[in-house]
PDB file of N, CA and C in Angstrom:
ATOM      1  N   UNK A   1      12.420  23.246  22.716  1.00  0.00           N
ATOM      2  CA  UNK A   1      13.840  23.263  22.457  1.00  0.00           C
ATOM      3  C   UNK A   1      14.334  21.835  22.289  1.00  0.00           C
ATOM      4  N   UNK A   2      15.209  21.727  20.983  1.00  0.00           N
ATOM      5  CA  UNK A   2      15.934  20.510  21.088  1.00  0.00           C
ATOM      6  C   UNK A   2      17.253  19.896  21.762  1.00  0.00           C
ATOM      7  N   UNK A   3      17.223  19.646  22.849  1.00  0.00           N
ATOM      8  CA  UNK A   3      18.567  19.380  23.088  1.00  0.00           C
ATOM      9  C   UNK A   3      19.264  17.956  22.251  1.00  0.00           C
ATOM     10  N   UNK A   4      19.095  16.864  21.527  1.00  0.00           N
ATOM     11  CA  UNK A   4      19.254  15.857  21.169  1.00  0.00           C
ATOM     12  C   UNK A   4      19.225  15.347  19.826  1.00  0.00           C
ATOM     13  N   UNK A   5      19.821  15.830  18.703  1.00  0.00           N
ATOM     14  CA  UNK A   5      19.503  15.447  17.756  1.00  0.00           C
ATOM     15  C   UNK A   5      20.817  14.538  17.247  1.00  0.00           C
ATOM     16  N   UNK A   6      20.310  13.159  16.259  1.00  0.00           N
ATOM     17  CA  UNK A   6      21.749  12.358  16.381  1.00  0.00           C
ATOM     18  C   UNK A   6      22.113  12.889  14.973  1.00  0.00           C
ATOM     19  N   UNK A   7      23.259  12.408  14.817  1.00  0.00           N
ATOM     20  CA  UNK A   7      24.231  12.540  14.196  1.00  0.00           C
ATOM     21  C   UNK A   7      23.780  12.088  12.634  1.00  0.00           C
ATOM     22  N   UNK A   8      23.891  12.956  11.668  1.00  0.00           N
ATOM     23  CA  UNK A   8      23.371  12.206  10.072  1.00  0.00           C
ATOM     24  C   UNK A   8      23.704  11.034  10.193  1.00  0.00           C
ATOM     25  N   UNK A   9      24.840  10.171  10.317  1.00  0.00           N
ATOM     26  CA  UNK A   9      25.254   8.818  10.335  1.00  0.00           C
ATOM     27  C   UNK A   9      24.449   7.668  10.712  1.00  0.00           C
ATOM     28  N   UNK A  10      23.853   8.203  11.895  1.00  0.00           N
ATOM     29  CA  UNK A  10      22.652   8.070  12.704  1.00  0.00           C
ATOM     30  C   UNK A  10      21.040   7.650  12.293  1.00  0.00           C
ATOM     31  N   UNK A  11      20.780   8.847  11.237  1.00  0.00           N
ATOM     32  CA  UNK A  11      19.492   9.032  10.774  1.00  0.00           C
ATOM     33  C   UNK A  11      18.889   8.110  10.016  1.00  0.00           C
ATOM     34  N   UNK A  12      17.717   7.549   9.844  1.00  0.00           N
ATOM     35  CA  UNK A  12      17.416   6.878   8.647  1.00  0.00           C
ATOM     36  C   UNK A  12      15.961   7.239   8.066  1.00  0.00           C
ATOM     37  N   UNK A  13      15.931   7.362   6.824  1.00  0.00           N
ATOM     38  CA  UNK A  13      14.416   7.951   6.027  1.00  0.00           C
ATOM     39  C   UNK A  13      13.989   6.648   5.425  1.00  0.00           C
ATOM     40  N   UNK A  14      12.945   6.142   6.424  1.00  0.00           N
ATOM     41  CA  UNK A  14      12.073   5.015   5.769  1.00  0.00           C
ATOM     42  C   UNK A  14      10.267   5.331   5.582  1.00  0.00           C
ATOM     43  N   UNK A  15      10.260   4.724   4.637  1.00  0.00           N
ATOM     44  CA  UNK A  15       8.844   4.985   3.820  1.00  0.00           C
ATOM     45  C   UNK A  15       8.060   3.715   3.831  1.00  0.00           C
ATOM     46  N   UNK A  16       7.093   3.787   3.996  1.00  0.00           N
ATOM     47  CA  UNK A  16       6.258   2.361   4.348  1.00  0.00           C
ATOM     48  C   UNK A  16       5.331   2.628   3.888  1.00  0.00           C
ATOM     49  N   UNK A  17       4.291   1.735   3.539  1.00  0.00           N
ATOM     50  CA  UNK A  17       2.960   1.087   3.101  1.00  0.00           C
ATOM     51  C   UNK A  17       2.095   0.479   4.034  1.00  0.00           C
ATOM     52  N   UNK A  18       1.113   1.634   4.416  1.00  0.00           N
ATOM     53  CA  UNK A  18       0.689   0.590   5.424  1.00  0.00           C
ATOM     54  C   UNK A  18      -0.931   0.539   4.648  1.00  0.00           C
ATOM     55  N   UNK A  19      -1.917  -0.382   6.079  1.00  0.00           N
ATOM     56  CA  UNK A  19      -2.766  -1.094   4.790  1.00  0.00           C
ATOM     57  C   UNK A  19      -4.172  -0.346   5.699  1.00  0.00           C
ATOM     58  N   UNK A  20      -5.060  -0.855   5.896  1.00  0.00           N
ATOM     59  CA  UNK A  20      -6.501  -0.007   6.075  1.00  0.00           C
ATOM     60  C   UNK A  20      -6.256   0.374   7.666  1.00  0.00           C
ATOM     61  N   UNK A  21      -6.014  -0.951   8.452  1.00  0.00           N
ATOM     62  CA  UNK A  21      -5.752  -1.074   9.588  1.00  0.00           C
ATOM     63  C   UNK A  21      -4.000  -0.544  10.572  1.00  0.00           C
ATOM     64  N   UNK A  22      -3.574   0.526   9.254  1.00  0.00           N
ATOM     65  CA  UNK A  22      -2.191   1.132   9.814  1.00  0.00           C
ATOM     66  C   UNK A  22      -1.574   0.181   9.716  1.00  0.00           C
ATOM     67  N   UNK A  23      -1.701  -1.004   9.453  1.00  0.00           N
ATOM     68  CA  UNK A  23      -0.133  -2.294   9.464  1.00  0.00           C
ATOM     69  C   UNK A  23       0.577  -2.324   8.537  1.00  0.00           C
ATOM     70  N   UNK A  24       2.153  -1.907   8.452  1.00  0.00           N
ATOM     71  CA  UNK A  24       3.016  -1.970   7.438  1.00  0.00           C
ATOM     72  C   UNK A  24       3.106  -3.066   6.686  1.00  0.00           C
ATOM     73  N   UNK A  25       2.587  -3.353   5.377  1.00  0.00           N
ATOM     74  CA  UNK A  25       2.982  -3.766   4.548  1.00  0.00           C
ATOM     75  C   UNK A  25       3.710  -4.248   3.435  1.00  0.00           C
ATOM     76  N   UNK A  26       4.719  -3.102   3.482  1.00  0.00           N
ATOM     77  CA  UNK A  26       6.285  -2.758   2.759  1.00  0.00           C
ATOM     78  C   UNK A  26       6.730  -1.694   3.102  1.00  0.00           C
ATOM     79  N   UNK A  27       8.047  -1.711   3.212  1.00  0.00           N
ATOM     80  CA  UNK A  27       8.873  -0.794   3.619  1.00  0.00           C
ATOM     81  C   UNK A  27      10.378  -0.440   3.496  1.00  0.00           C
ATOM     82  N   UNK A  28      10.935   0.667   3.165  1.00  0.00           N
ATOM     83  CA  UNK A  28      12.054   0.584   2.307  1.00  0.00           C
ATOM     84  C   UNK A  28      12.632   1.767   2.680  1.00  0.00           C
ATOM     85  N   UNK A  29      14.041   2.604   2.486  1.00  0.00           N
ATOM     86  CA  UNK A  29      14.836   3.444   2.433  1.00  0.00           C
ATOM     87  C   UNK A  29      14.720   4.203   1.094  1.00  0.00           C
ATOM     88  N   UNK A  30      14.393   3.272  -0.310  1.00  0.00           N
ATOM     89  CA  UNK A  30      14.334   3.937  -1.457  1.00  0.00           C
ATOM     90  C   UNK A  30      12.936   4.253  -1.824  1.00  0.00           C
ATOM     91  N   UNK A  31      12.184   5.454  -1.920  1.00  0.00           N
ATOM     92  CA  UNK A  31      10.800   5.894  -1.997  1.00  0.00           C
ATOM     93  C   UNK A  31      10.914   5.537  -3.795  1.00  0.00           C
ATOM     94  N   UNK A  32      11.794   5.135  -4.396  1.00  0.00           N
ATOM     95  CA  UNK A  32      10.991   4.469  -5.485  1.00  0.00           C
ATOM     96  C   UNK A  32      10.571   2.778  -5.599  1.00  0.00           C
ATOM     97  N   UNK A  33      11.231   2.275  -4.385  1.00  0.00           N
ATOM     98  CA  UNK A  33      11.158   0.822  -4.347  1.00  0.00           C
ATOM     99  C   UNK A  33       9.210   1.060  -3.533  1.00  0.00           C
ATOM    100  N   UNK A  34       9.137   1.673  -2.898  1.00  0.00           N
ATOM    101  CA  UNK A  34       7.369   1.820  -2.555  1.00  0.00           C
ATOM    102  C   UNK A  34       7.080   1.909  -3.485  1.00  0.00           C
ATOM    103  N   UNK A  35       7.538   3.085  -4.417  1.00  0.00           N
ATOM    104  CA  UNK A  35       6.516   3.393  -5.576  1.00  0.00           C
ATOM    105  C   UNK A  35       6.146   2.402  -6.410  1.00  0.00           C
ATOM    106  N   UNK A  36       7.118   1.514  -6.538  1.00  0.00           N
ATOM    107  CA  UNK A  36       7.185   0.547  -7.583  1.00  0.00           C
ATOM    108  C   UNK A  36       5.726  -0.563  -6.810  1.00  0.00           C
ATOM    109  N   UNK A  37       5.869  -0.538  -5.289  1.00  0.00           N
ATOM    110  CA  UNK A  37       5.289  -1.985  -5.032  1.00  0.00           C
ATOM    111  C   UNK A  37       3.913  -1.444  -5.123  1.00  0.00           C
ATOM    112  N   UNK A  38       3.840  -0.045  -4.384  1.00  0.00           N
ATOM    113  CA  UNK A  38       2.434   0.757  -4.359  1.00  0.00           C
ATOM    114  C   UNK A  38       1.720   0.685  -5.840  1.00  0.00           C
ATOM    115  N   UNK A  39       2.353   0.863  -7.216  1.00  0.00           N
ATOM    116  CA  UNK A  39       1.881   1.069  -8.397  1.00  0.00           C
ATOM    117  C   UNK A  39       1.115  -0.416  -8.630  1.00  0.00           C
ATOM    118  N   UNK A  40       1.662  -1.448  -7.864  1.00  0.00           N
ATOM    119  CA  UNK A  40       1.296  -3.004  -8.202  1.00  0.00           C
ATOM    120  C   UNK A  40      -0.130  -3.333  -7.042  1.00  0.00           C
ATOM    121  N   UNK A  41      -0.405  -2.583  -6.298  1.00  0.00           N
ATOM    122  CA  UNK A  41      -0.854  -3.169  -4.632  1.00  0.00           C
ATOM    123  C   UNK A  41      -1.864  -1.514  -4.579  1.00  0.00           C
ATOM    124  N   UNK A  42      -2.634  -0.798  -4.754  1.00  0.00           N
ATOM    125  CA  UNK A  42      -2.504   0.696  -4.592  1.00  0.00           C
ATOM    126  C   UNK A  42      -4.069   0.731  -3.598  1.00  0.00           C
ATOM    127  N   UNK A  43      -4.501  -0.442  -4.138  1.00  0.00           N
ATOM    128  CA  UNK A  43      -5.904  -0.199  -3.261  1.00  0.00           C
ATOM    129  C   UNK A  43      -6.394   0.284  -1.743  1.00  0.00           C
ATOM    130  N   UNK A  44      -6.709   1.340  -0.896  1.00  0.00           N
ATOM    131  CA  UNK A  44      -6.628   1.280  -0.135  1.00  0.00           C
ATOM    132  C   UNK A  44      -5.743   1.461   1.200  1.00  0.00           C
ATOM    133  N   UNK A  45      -4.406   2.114   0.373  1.00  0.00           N
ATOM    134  CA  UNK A  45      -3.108   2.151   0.865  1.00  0.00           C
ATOM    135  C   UNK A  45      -2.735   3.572   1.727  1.00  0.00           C
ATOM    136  N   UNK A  46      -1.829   3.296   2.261  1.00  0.00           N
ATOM    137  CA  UNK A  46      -1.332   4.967   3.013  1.00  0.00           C
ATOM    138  C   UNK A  46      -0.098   4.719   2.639  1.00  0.00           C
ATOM    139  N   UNK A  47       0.633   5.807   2.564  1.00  0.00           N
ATOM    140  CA  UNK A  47       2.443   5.857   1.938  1.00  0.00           C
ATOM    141  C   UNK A  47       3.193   6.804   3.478  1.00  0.00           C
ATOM    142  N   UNK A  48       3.592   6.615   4.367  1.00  0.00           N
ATOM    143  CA  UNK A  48       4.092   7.547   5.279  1.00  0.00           C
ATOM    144  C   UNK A  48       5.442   7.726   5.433  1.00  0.00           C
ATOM    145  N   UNK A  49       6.167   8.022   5.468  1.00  0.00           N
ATOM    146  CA  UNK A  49       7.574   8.831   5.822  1.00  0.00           C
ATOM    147  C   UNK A  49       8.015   9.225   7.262  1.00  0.00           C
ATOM    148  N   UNK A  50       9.018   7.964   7.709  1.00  0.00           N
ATOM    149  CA  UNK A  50       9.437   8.961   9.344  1.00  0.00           C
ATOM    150  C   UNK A  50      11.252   8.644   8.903  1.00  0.00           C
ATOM    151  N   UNK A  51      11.151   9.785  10.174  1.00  0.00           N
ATOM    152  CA  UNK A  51      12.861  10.039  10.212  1.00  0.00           C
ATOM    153  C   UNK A  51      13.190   8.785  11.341  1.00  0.00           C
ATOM    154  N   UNK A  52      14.493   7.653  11.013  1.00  0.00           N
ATOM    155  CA  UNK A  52      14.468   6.849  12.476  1.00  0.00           C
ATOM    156  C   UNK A  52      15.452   7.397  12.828  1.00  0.00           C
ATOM    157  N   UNK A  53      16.128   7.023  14.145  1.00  0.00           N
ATOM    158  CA  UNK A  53      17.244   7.281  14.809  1.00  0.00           C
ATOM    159  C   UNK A  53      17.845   5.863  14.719  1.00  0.00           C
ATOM    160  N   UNK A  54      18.699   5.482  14.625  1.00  0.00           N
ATOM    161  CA  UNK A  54      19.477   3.934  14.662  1.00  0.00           C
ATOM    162  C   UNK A  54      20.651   3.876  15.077  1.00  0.00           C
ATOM    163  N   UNK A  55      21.058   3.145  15.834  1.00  0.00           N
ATOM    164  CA  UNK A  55      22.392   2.609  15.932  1.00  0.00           C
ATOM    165  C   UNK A  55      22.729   0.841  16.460  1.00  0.00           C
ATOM    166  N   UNK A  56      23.716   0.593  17.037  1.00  0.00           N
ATOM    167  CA  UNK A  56      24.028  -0.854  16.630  1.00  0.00           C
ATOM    168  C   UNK A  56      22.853  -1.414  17.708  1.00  0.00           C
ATOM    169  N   UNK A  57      22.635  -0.757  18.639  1.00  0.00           N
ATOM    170  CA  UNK A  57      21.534  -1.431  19.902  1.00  0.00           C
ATOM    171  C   UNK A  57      20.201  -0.956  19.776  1.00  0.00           C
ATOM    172  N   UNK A  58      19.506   0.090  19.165  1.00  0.00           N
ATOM    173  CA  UNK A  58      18.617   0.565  19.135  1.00  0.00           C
ATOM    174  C   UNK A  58      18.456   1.357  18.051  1.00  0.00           C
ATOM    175  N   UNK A  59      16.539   1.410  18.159  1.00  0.00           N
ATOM    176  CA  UNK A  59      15.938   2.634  16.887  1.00  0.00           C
ATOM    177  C   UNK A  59      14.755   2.901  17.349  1.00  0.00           C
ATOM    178  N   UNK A  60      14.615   4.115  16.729  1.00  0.00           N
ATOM    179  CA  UNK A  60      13.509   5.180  17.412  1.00  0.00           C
ATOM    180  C   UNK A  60      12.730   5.917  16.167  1.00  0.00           C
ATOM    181  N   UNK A  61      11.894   6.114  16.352  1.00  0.00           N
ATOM    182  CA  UNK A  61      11.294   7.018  15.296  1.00  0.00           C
ATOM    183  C   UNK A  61      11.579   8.490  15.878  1.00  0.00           C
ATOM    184  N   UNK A  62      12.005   9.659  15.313  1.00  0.00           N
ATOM    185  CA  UNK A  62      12.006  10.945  15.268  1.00  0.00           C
ATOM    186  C   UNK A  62      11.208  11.450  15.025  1.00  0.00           C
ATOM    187  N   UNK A  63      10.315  12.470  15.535  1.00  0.00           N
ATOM    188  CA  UNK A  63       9.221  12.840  15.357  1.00  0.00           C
ATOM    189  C   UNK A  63       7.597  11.829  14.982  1.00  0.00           C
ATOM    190  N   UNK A  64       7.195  12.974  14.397  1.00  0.00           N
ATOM    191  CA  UNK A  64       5.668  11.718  13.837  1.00  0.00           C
ATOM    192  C   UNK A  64       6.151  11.672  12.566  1.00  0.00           C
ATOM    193  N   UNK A  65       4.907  10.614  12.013  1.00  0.00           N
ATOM    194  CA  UNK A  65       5.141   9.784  11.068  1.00  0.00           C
ATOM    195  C   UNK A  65       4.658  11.197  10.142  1.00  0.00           C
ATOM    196  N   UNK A  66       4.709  11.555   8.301  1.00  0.00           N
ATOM    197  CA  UNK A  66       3.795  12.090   7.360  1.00  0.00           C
ATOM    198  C   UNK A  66       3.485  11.038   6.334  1.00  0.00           C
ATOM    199  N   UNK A  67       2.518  11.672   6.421  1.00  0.00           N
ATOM    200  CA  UNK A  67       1.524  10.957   4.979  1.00  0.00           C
ATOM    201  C   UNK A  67       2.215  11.655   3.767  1.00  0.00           C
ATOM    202  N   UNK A  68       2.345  11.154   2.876  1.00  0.00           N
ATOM    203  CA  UNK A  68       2.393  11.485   1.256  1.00  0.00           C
ATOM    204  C   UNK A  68       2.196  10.860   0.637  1.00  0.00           C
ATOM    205  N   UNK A  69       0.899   9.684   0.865  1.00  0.00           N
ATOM    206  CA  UNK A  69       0.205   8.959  -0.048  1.00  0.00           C
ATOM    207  C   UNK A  69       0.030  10.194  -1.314  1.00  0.00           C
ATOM    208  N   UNK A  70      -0.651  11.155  -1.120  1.00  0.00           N
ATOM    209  CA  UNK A  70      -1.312  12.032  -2.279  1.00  0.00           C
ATOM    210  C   UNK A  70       0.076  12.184  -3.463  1.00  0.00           C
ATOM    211  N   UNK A  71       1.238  12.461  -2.348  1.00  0.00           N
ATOM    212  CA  UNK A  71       2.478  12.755  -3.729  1.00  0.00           C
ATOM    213  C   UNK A  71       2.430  11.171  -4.553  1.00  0.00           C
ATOM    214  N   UNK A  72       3.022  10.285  -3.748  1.00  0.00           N
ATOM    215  CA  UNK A  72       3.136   9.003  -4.061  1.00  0.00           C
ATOM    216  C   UNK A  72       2.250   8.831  -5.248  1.00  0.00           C
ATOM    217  N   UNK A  73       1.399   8.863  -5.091  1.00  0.00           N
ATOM    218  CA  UNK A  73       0.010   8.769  -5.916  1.00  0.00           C
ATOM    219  C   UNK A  73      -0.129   9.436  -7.209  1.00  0.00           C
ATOM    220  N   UNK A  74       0.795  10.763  -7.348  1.00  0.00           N
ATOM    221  CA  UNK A  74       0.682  11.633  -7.836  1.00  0.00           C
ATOM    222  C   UNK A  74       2.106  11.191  -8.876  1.00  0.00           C
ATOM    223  N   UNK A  75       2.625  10.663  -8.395  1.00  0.00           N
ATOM    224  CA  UNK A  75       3.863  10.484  -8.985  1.00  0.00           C
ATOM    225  C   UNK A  75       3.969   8.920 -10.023  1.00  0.00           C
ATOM    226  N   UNK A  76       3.293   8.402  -9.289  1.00  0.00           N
ATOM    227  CA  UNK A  76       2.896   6.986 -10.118  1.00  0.00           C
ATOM    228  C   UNK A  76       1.695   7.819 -11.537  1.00  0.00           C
ATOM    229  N   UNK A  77       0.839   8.095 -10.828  1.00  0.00           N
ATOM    230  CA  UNK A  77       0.152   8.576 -12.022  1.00  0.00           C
ATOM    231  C   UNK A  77       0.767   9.760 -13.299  1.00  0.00           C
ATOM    232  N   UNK A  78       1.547  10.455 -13.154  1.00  0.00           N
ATOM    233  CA  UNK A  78       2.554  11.139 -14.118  1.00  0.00           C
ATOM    234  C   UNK A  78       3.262  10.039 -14.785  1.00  0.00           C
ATOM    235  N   UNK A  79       3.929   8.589 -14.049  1.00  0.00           N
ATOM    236  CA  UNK A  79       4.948   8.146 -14.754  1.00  0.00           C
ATOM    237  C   UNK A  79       4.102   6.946 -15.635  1.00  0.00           C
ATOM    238  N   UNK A  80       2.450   6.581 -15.585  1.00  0.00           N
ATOM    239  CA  UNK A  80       1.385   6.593 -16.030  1.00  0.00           C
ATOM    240  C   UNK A  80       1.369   7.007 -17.673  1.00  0.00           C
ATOM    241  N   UNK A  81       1.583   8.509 -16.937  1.00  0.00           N
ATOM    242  CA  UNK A  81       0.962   9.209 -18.420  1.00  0.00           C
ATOM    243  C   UNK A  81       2.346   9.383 -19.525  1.00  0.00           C
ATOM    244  N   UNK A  82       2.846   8.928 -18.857  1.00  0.00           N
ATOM    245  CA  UNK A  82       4.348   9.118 -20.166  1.00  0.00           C
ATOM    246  C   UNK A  82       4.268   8.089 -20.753  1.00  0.00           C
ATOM    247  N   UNK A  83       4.088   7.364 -19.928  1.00  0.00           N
ATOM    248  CA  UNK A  83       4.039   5.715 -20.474  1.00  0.00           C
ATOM    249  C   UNK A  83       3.178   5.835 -21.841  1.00  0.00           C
ATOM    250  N   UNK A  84       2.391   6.688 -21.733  1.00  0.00           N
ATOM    251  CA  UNK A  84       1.315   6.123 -22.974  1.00  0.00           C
ATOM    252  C   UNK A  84       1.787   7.552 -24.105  1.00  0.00           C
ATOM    253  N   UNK A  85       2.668   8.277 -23.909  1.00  0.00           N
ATOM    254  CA  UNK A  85       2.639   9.386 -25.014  1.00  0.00           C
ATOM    255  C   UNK A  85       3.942   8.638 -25.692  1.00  0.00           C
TER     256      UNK A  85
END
């Protein structure tokens, strides 16, 4: 049961790059500003997604982190293939 969930105002969706050894490498609010750095950097990479909690004194991660390297990946390579038709 949840008793605690903050307020949308609250929430923040950040997406990061981390590198073989889990260490963030880039990280951003806009999942096309990854895409962009991931399309330049892709070797070896993980793309993960957490929900934070924030406010003026503190931040928390919400839940666990997800992977969507595979979308990420998936999405650079589509914008790939337009490129060339």
């Amino acid at each position: 049961m949840v008793n605690w969930i903050p307020k949308q105002d609250n929430r923040l969706v950040i997406y990061e790059v981390l590198n073989t050894e889990d260490k963030s490498e880039f990280g951003s609010e806009n999942a096309n500003e990854v895409i962009a750095w991931l399309s330049r950097n892709p070797l070896e990479k993980r793309v993960v997604v957490t929900n934070w909690f924030a406010d003026d004194d503190d931040s928390a991660p919400i839940g666990e982190s997800i992977d969507i390297t595979p979308v990420i990946l998936a999405a650079i390579a589509e914008g790939r293939g337009r490129a060339g038709n």
